[in-house]
Protein backbone atom coordinates (compact mmCIF):
# COMPACT_ATOMS: atom_id res chain seq x y z
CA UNK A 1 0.00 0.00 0.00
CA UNK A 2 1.38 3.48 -0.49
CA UNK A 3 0.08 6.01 2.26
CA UNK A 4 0.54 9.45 2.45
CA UNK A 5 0.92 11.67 5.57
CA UNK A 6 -0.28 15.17 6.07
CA UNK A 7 1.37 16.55 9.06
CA UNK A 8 3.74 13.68 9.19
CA UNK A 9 6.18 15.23 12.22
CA UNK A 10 3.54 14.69 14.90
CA UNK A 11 4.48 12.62 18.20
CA UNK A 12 1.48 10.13 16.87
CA UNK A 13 1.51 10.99 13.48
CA UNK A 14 5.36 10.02 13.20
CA UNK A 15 5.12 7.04 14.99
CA UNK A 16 2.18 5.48 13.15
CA UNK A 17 4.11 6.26 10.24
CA UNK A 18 6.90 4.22 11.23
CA UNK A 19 4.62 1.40 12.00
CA UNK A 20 3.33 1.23 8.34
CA UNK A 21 7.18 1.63 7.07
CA UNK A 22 7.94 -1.54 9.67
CA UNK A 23 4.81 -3.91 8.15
CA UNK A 24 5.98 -3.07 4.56
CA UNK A 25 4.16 -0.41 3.19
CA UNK A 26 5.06 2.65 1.08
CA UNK A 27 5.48 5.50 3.27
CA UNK A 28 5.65 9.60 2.41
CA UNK A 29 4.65 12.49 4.19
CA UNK A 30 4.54 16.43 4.50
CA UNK A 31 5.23 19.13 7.09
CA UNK A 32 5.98 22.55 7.58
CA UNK A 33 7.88 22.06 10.62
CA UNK A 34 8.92 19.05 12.01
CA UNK A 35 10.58 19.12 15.79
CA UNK A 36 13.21 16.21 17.61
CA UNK A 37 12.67 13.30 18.18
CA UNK A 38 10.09 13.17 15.40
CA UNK A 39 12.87 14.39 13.24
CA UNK A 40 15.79 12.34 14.08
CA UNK A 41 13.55 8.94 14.04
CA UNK A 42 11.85 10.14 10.45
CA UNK A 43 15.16 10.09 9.08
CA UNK A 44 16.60 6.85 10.25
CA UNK A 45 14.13 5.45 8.06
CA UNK A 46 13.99 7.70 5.10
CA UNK A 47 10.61 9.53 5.97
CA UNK A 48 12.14 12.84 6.46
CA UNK A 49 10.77 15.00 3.62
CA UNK A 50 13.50 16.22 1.60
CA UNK A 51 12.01 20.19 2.38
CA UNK A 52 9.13 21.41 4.84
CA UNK A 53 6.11 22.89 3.32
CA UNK A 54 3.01 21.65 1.95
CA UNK A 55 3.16 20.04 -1.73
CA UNK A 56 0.06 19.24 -3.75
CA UNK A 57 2.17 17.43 -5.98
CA UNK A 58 2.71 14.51 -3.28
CA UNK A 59 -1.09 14.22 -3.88
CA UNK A 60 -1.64 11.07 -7.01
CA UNK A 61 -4.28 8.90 -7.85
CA UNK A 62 -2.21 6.17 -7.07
CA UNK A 63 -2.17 6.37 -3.61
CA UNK A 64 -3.84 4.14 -1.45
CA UNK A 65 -4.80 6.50 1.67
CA UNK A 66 -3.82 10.07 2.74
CA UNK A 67 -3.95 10.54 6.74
CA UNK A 68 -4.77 14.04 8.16
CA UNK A 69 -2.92 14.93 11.27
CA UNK A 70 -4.03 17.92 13.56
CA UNK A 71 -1.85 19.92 13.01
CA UNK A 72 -2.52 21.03 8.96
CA UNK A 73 -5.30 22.79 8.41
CA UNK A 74 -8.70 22.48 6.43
CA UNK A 75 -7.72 24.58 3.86
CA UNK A 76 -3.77 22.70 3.51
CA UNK A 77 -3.04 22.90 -0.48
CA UNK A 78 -2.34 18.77 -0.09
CA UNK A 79 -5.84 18.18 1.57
CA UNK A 80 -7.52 20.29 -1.25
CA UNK A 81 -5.73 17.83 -3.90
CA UNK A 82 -6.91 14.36 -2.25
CA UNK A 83 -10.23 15.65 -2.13
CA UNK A 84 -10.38 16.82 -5.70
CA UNK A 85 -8.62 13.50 -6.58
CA UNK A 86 -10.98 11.27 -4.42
CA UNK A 87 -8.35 10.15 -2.84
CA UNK A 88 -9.55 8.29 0.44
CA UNK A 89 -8.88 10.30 3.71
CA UNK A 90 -8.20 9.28 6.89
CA UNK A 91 -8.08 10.75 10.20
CA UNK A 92 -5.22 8.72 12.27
CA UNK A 93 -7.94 6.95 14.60
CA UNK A 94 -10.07 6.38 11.82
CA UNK A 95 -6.86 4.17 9.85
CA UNK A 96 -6.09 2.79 13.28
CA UNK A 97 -9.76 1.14 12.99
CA UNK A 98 -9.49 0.39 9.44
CA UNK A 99 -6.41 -1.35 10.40
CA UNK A 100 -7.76 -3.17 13.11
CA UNK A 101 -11.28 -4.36 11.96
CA UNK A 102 -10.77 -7.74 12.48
CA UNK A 103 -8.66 -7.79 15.29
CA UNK A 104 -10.40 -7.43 19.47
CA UNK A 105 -9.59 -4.21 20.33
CA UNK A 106 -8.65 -3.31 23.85
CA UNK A 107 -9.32 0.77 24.33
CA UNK A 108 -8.08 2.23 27.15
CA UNK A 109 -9.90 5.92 28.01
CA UNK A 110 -10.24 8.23 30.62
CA UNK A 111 -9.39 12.08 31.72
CA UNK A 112 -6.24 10.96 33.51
CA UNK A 113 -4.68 7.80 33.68
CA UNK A 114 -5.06 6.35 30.32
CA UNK A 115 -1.32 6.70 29.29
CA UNK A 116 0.26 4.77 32.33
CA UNK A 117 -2.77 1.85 32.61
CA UNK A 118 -2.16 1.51 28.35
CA UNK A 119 1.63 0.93 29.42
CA UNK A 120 0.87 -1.46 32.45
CA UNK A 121 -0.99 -3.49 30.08
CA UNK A 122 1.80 -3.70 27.64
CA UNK A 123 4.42 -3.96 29.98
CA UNK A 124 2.84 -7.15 31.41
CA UNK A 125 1.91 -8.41 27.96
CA UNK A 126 5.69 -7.89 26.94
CA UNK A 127 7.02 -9.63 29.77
CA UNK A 128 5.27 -12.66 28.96
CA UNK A 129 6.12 -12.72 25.52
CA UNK A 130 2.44 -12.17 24.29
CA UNK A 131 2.30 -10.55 21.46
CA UNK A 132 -0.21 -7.78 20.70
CA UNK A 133 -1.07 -4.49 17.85
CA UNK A 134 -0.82 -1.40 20.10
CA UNK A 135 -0.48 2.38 20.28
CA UNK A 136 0.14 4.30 23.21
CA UNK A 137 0.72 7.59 24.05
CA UNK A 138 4.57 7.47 25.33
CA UNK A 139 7.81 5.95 24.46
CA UNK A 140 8.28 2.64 26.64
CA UNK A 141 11.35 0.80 27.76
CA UNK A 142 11.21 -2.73 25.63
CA UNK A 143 9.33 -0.83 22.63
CA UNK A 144 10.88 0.65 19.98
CA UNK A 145 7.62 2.69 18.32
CA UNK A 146 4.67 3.87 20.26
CA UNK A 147 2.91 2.36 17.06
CA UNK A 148 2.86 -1.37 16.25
CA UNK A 149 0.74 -3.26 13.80
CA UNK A 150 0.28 -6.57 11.84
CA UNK A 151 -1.51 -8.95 9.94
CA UNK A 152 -1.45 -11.60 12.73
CA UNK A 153 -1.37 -10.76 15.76
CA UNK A 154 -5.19 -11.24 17.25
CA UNK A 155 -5.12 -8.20 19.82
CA UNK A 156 -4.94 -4.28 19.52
CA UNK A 157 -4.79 -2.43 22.54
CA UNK A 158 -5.56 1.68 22.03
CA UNK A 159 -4.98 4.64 24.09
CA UNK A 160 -8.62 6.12 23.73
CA UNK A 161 -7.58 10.03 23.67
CA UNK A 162 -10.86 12.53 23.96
CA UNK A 163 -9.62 14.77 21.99
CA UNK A 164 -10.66 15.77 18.21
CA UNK A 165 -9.82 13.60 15.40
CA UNK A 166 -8.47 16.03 12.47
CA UNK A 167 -9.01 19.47 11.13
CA UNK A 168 -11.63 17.72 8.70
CA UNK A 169 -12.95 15.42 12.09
CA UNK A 170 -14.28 17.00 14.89
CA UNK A 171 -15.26 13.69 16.61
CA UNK A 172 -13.32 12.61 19.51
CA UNK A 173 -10.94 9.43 18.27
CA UNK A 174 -12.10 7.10 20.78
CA UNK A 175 -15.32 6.81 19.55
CA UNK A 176 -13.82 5.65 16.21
CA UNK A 177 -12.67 2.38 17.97
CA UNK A 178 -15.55 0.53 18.30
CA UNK A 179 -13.80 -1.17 21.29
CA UNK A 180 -14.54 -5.23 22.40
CA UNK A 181 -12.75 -4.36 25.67
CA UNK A 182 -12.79 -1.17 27.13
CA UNK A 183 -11.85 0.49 30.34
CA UNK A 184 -12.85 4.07 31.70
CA UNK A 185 -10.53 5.51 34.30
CA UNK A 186 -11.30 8.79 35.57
CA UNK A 187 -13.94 11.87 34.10
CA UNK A 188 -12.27 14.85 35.12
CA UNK A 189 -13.18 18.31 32.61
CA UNK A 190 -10.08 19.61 30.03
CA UNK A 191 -9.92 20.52 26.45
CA UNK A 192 -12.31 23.88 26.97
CA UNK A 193 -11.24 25.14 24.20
CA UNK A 194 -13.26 21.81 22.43
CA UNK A 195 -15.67 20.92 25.17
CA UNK A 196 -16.85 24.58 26.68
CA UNK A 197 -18.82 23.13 29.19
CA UNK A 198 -18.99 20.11 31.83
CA UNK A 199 -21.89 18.32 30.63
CA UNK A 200 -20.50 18.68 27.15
CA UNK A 201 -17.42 16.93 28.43
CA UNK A 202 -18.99 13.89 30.40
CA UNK A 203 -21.22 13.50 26.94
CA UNK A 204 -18.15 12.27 25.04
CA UNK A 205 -17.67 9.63 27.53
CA UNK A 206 -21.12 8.59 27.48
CA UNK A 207 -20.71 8.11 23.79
CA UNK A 208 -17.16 6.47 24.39
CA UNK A 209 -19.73 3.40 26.42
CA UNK A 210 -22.31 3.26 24.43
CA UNK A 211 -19.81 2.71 21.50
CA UNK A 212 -18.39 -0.13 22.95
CA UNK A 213 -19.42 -3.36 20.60
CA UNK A 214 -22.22 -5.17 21.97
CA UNK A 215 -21.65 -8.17 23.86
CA UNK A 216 -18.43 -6.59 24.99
CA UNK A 217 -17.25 -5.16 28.31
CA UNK A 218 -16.52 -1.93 30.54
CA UNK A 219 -14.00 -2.07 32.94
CA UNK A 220 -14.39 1.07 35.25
CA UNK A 221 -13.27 3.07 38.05
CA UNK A 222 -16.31 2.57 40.80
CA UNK A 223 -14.55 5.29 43.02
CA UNK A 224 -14.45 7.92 40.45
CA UNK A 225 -18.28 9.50 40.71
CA UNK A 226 -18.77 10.76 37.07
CA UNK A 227 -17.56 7.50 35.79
CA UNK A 228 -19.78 5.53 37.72
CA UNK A 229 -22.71 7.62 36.81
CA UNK A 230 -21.79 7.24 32.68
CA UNK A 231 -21.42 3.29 33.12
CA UNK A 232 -24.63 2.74 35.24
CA UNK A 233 -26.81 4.66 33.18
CA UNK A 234 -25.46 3.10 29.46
CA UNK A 235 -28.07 0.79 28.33
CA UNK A 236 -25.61 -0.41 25.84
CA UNK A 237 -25.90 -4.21 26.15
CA UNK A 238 -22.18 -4.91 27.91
CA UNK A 239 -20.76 -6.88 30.74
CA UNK A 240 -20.28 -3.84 33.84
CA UNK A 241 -16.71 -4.35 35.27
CA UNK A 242 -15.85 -2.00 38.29
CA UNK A 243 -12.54 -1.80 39.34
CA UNK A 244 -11.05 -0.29 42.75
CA UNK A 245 -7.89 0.86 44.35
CA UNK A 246 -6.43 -1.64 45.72
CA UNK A 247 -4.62 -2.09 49.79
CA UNK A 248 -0.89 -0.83 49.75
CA UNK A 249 1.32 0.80 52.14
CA UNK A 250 4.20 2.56 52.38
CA UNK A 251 7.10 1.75 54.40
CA UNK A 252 10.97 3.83 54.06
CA UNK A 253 10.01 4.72 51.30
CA UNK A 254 8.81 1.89 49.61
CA UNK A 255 5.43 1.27 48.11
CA UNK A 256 4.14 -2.28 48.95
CA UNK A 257 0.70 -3.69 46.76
CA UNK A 258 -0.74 -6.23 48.86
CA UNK A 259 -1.50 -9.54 46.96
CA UNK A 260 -2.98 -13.30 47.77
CA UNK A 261 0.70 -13.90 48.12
CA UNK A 262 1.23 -10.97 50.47
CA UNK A 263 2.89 -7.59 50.36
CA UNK A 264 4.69 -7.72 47.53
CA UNK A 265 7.14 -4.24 46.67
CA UNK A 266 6.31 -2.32 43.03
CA UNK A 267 8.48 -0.08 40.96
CA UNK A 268 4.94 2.83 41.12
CA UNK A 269 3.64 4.79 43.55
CA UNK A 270 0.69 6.99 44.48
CA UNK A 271 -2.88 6.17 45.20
CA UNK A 272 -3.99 6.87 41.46
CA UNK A 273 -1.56 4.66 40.52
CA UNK A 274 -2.14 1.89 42.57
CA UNK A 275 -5.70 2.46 40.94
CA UNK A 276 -4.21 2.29 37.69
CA UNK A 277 -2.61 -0.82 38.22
CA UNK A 278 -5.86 -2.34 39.26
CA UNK A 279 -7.39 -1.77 36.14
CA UNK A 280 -4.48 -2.89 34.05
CA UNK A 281 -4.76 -6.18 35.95
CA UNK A 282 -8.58 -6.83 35.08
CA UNK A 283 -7.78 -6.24 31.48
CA UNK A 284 -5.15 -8.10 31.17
CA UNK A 285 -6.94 -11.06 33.06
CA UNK A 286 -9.64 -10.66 30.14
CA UNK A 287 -6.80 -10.65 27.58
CA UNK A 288 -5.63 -13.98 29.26
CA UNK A 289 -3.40 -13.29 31.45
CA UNK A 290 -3.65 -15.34 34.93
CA UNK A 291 -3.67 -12.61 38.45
CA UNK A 292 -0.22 -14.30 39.60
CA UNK A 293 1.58 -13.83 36.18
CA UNK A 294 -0.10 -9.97 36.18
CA UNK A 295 1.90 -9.47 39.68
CA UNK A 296 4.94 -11.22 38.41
CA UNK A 297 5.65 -8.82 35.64
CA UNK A 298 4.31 -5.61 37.53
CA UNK A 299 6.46 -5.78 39.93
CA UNK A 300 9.29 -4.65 37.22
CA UNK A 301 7.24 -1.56 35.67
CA UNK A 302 9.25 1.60 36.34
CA UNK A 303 6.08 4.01 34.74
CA UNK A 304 5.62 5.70 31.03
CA UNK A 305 7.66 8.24 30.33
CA UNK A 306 7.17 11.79 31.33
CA UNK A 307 4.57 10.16 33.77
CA UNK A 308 5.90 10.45 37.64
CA UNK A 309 9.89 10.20 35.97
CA UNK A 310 12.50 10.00 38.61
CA UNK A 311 15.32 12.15 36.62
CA UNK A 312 17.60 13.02 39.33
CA UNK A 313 18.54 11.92 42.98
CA UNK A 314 21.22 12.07 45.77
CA UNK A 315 21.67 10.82 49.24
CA UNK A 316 19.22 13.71 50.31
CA UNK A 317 17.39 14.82 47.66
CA UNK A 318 15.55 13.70 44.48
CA UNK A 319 13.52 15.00 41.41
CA UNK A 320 10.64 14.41 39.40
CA UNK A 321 9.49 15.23 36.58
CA UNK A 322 5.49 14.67 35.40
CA UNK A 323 3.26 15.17 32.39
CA UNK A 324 0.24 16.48 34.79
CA UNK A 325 -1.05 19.96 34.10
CA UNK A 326 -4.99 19.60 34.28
CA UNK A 327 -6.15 20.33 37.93
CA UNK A 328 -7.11 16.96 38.70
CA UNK A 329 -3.63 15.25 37.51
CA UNK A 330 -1.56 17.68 39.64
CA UNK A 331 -3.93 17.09 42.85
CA UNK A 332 -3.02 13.45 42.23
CA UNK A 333 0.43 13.84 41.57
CA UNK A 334 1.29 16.23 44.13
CA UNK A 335 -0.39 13.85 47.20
CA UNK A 336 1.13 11.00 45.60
CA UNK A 337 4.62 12.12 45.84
CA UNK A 338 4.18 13.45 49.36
CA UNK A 339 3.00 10.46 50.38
CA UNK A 340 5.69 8.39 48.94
CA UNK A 341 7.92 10.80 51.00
CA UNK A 342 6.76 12.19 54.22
CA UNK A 343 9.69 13.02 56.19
CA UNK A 344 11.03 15.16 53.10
CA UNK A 345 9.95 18.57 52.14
CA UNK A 346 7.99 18.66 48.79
CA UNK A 347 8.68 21.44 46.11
CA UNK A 348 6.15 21.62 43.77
CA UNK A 349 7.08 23.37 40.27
CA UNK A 350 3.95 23.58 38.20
CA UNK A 351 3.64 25.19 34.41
CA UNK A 352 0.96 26.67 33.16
CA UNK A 353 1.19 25.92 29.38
CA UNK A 354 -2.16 24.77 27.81
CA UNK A 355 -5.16 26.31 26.57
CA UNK A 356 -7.62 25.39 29.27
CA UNK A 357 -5.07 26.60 32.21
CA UNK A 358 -5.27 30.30 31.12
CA UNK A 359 -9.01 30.40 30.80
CA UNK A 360 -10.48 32.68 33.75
CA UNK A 361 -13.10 30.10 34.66
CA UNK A 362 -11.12 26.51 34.21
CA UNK A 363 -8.55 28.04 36.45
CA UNK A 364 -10.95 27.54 39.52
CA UNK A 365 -10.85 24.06 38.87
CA UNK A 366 -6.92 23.89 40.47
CA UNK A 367 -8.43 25.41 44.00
CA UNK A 368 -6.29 22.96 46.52
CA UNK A 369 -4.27 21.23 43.35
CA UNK A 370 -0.87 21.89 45.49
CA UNK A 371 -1.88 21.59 48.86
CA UNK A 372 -0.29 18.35 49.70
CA UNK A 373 3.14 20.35 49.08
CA UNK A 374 5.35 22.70 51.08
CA UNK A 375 6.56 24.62 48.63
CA UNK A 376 4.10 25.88 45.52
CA UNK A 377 5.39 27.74 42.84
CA UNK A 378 3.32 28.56 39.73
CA UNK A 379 5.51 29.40 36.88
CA UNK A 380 3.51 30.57 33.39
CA UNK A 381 4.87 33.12 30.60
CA UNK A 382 2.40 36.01 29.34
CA UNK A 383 3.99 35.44 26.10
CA UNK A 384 1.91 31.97 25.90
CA UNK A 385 -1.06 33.19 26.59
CA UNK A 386 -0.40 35.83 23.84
CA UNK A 387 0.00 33.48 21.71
CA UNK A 388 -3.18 31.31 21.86
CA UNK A 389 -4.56 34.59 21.28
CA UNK A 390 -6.57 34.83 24.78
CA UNK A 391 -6.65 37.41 27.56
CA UNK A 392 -3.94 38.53 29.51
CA UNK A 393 -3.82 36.32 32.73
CA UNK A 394 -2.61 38.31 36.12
CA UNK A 395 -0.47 36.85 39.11
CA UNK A 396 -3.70 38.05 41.21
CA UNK A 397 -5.77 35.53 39.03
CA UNK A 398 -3.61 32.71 39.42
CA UNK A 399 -3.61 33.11 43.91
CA UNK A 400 -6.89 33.09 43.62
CA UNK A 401 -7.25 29.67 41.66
CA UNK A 402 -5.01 28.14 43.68
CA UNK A 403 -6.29 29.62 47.63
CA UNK A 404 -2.93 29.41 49.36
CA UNK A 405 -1.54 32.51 50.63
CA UNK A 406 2.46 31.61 50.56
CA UNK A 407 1.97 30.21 46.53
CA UNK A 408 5.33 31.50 44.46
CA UNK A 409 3.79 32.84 40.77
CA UNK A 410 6.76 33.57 38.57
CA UNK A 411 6.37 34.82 35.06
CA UNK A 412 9.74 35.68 33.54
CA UNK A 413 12.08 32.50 32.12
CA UNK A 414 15.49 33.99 33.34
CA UNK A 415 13.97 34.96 37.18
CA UNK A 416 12.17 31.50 37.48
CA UNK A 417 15.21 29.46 36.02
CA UNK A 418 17.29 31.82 39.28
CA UNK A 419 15.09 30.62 41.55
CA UNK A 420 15.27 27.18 40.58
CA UNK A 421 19.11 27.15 40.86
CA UNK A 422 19.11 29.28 44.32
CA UNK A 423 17.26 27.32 46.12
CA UNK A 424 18.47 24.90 48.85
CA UNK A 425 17.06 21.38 48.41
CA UNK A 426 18.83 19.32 50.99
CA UNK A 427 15.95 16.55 52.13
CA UNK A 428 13.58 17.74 49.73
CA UNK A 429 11.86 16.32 46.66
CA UNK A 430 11.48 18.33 43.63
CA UNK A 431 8.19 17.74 41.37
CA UNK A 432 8.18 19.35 37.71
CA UNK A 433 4.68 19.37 36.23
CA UNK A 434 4.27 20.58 32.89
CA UNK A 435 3.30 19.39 29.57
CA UNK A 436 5.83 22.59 28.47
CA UNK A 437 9.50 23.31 28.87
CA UNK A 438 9.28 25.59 32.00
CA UNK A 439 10.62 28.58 29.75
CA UNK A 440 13.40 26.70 28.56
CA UNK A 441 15.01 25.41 31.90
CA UNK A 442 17.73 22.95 31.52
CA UNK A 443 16.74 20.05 33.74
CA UNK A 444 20.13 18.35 33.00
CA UNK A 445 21.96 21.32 34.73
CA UNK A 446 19.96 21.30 37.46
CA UNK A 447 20.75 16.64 37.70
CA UNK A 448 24.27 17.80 37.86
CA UNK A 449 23.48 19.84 40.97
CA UNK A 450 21.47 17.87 42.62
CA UNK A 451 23.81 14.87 42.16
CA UNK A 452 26.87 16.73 42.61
């Protein structure tokens, strides 16, 4: 098959690409810009596009499929040719279907969690040599795309992402899957700038359950309210599977799951984790996978990446660094780190980066977010906000969201990267939340102080 990609440098985009190279097929693609490590990886395998830009040319009756990423836009000159050509066009969860029609498919959704239980799954499937399809949202250790797919292989297990399909697609891609197995983690509101209101939120994940083929299942978190009120009321005719955080405790430092075998020490830690790995188990159990093999090969899962990433540590210190930005993700993180370390004082670094975080009324949602640490410092650049082209956000704004008096806002790169350095972090942990770059800081400078 010969497959064209429109936006081809996209984290996903890239990697599905590289899955279609690996099975065989004829692979080109377009971009006006295309950032590391989609570049680097691209180019090992002769995807690069020889120059950036958007070529109509690419565009031939001969081609097989063109997939639209996000990022072009409806009116991209290569878009315009495939539909004048009648070319067939693809979103990239709409191919991931096409390509896995025949296959059970295992979709893994939620507000928060959906990245790390995705990469329990796999990591357990992996370490019993069973092979599966898969995407998922982050690079893992063992896998060398975040994109695989075959002919054979009977199982496809999907990171079911709410957000919108393509510039052409304003559906959210999971409820393209048409899962046989699916598992629903957490409802917690994000993508305003999509879903402008609650309800209209919680709606997508109605749809997500009543999507789910019939005769299939719903594995879901009981102790998440909005969840439980979106699987109880589906009349969709499913098998009901509620899942629940399961006993653990903590002990120097150490987080111990308890199992039929007894306290048994994991690699994760955190209460939403723990919660995690208790739906990971279930699915894997209904993938085939018997409860003492599950324990066996969780017990060596060190987490996603960017998701709770231990990137520095010394005799009295350590660092993290974590994905979480929506309210409900840096609660979660935040506690779970403090928990994990009690006796140390907690430093919580959060960025302000995304759409949703600079909008006036979403910001209430992070009221309490950083209470579980002693240190809060809010770091956000007005020159972001600029750009997304909404109103100016104020330090004032930001204390209020958050209601705690001694919260740190900085809003300058150069003064927040000082304050980084200056500060004195003997038996402390540092936490990093951003789905940004913190204006640019050099976390590897700040490893080599840390570590000495």
């Amino acid at each position: 098959m010969q497959i064209h990609f429109i936006a081809i440098g996209g984290s996903a985009m890239h990697n599905l690409a590289l899955a279609l190279e690996h099975k065989g097929y004829t692979v080109t693609g377009s971009d006006d810009v295309i950032f590391e490590p989609s570049k680097s990886r691209l180019a090992a395998k002769g995807l690069l596009p020889e120059s950036f830009g958007w070529f109509p040319e690419k565009i031939h009756e001969k081609l097989d499929a063109v997939i639209l990423g996000m990022h072009a836009k409806a009116d991209n000159p290569e878009l315009l040719k495939a539909q004048e050509l009648g070319v067939a066009i693809y979103s990239y969860p709409e191919f991931l279907y096409e390509q896995s029609k025949n296959k059970t498919r295992v979709v893994i959704g939620g507000s928060h969690g959906k990245t790390t239980i995705t990469s329990m799954i796999l990591h357990v499937l992996n370490y019993h040599d069973k092979q599966v399809d898969y995407m998922v949202g982050a690079q893992l250790d063992g896998f060398e795309r975040m994109v695989h797919l075959t002919e054979e292989n009977d199982f496809i297990v999907l990171e079911g992402d709410e957000y919108l399909s393509s510039p052409i697609d304003r559906r959210p891609k999971f409820h393209l899957y048409q899962p046989n197995i699916a598992l629903l983690s957490g409802i917690a509101w994000d993508h305003i700038n999509v879903f402008p209101t609650f309800e209209n939120y919680v709606s997508q994940f109605q749809i997500f359950v009543d999507s789910i083929v019939k005769g299939g299942s719903i594995t879901y978190n009981e102790e998440d309210v909005e969840v439980q009120k979106v699987v109880e009321a589906s009349e969709n005719a499913i098998r009901k599977l509620p899942y629940h955080t399961p006993n653990y405790k903590v002990e120097d430092g150490q987080t111990l799951l308890e199992t039929p075998e007894g306290f048994m020490p994991i690699e994760v830690f955190g209460k939403h984790n723990l919660s995690n790995l208790a739906g990971a188990k279930w699915i894997c159990q209904n993938m085939g996978v018997d409860e003492d093999d599950f324990y066996e090969a969780i017990a060596t899962f060190k987490g996603a990446s960017k998701r709770l990433e231990k990137i520095a540590e010394s005799k009295t210190s350590v660092v993290y660094k974590d994905f979480a930005h929506s309210p409900s993700k840096v609660a979660a993180t935040t506690r779970a780190v403090k928990e994990q370390y009690p006796q140390r004082k907690l430093i919580a670094y959060l960025e302000l980066h995304t759409y949703s975080s600079f909008n006036p009324e979403f910001l209430k949602e992070y009221k309490g977010a950083l209470d579980a640490a002693d240190v809060a410092v809010v770091f956000y650049l007005p020159e972001s906000v600029a750009i997304k082209k909404l109103a100016a956000v104020s330090a004032t704004q930001i204390a209020d969201a958050f209601q705690r008096s001694d919260l740190e806002i900085h809003t300058n790169a150069d003064a927040f990267k000082q304050y980084v350095f200056e500060q004195d972090y003997d038996n402390s942990v540092l936490l990093f939340m951003s789905s940004g770059n913190y204006g640019g800081l050099d976390l590897e400078t700040l490893k080599l102080k840390i570590e000495g």
